[in-house]
C-alpha atoms as a PDB file:
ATOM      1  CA  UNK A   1       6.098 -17.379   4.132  1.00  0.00           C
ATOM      2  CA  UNK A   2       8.047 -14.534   5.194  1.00  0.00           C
ATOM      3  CA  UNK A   3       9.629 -14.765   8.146  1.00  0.00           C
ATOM      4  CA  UNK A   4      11.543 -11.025   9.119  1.00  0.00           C
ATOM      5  CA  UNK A   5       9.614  -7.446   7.658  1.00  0.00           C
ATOM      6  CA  UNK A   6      12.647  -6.922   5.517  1.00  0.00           C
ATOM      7  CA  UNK A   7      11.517 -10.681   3.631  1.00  0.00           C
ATOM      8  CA  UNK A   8       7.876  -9.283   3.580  1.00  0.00           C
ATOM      9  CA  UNK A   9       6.430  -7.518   0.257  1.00  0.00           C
ATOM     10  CA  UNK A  10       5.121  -4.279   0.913  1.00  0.00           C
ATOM     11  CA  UNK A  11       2.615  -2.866  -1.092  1.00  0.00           C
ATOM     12  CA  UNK A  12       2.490   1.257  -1.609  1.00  0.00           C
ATOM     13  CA  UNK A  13      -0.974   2.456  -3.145  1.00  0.00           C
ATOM     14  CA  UNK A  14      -0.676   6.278  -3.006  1.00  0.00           C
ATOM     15  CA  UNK A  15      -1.462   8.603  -5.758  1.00  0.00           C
ATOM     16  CA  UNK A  16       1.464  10.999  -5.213  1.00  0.00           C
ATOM     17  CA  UNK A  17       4.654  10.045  -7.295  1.00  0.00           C
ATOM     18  CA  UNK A  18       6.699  12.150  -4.652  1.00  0.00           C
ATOM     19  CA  UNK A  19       4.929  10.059  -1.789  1.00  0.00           C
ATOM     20  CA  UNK A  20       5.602   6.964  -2.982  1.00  0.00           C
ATOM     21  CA  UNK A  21       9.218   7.852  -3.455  1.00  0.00           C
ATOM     22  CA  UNK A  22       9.461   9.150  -0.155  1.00  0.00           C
ATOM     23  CA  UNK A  23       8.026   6.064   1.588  1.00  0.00           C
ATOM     24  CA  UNK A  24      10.200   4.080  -0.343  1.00  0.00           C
ATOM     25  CA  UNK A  25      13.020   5.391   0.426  1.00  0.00           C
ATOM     26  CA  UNK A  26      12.453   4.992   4.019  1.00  0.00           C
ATOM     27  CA  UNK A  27      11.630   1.767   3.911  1.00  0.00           C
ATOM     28  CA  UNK A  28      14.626   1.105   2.059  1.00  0.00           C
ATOM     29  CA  UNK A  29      17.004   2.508   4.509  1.00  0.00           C
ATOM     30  CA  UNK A  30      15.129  -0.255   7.137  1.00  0.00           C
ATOM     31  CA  UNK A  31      16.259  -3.015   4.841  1.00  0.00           C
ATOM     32  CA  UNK A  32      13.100  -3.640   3.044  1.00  0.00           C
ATOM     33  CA  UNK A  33      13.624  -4.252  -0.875  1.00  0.00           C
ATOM     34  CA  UNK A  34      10.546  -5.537  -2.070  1.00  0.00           C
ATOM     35  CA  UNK A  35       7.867  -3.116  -3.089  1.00  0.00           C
ATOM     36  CA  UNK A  36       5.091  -3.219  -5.493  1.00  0.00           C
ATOM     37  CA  UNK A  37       3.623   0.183  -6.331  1.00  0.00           C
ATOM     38  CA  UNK A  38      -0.143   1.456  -7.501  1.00  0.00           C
ATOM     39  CA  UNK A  39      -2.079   4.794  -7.853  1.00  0.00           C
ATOM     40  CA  UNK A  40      -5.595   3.836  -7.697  1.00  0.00           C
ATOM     41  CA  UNK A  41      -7.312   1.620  -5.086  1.00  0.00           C
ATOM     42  CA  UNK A  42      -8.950  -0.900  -7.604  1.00  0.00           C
ATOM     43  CA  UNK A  43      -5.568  -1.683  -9.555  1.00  0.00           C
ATOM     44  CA  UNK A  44      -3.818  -1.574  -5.716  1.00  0.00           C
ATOM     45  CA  UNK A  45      -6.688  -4.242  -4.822  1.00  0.00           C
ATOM     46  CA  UNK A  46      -5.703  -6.330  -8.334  1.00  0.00           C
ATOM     47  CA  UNK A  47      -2.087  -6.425  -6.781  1.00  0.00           C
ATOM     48  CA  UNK A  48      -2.757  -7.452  -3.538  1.00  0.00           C
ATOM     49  CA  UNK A  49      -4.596 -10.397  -5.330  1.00  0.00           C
ATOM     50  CA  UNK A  50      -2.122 -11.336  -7.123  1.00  0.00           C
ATOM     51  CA  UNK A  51       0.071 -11.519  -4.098  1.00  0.00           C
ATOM     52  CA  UNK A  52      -1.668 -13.390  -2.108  1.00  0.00           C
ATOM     53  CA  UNK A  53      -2.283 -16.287  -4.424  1.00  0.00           C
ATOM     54  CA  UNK A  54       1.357 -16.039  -4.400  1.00  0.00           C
ATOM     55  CA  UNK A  55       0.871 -17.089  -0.945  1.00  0.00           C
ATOM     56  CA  UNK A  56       2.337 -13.349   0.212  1.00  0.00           C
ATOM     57  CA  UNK A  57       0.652 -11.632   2.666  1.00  0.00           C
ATOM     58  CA  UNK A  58       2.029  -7.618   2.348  1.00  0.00           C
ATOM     59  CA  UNK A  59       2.603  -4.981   4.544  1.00  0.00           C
ATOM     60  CA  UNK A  60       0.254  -1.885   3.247  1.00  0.00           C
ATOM     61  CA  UNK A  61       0.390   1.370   2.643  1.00  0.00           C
ATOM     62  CA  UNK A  62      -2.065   3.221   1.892  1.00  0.00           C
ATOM     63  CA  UNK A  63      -3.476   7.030   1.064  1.00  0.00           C
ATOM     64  CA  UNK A  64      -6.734   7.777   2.383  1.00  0.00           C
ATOM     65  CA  UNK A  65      -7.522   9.516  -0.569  1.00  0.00           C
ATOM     66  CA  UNK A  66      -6.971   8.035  -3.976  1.00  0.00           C
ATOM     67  CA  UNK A  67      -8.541   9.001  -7.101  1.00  0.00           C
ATOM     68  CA  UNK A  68     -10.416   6.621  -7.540  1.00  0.00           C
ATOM     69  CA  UNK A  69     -12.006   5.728  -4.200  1.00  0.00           C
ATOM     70  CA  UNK A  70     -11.389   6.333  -0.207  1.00  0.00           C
ATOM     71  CA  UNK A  71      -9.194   3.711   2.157  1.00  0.00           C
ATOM     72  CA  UNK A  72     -12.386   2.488   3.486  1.00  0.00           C
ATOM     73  CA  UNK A  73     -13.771   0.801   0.504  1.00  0.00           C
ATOM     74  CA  UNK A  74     -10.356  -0.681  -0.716  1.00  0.00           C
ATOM     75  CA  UNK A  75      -9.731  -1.840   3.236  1.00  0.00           C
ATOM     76  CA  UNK A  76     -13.156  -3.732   3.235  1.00  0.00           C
ATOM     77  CA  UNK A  77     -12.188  -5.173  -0.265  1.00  0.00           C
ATOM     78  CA  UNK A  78      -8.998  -6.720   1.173  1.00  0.00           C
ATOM     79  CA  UNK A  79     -10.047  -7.789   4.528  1.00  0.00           C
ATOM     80  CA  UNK A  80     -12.904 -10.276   2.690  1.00  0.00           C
ATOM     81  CA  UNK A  81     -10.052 -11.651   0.176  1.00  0.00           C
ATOM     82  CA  UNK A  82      -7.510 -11.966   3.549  1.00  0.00           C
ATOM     83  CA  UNK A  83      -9.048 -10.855   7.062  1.00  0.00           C
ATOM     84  CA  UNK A  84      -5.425 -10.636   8.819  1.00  0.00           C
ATOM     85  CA  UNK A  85      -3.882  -8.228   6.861  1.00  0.00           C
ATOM     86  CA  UNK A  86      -1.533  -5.399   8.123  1.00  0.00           C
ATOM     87  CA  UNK A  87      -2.164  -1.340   7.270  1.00  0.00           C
ATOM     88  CA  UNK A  88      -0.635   1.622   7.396  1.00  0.00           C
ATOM     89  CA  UNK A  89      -3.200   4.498   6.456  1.00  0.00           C
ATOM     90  CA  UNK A  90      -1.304   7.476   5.893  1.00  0.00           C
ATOM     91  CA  UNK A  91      -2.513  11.007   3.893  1.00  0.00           C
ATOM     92  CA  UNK A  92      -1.302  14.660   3.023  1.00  0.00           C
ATOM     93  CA  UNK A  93      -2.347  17.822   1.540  1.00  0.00           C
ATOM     94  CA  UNK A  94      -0.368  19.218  -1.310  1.00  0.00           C
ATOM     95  CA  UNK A  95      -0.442  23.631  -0.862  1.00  0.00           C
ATOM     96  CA  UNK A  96      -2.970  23.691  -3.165  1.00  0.00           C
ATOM     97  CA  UNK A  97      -5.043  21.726  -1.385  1.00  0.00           C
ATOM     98  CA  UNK A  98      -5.176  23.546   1.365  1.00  0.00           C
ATOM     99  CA  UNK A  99      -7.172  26.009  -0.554  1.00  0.00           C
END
């Protein structure tokens, strides 16, 4: 088990390619160097799967709005596989979307 953040596996799940890069990158300059990326909520879910039965409990990002479902359902997916995980919900609106 990991025993600082920077040990911990984070896990992005955000749709936007600039987003993710972004987020990395910050998290990067903090120390942290193991990341573990998806753009949909049900391959996201898949991943934090397998990292639990790898007996890792990530840190997680995650976009409230994903293409393929909300924050919501993919929270209440993960909480019944691990109740004490850790979440960071986090969202933005491109220009366009503004519209």
């Amino acid at each position: 088990m990991a025993n600082s953040v920077r040990d911990r596996d984070f896990l992005i799940i955000e749709d936007s390619p600039a987003v993710s890069l972004l987020l990395k990158e910050f998290l990067t300059k903090l120390g942290i160097t193991k990341f573990h990326f998806s753009n949909y909520g049900k391959s996201g879910i898949e991943i934090f799967k397998e990292l639990v039965e790898l007996d890792s409990i990530p840190v997680i990002l995650l976009d409230y709005n994903l293409p393929d479902m909300n924050a919501f359902s993919v929270m209440t997916q993960m909480v019944n596989i691990r109740p004490d995980i850790k979440v960071i919900l986090e969202t933005a609106l491109d220009q366009d979307d503004k519209k």
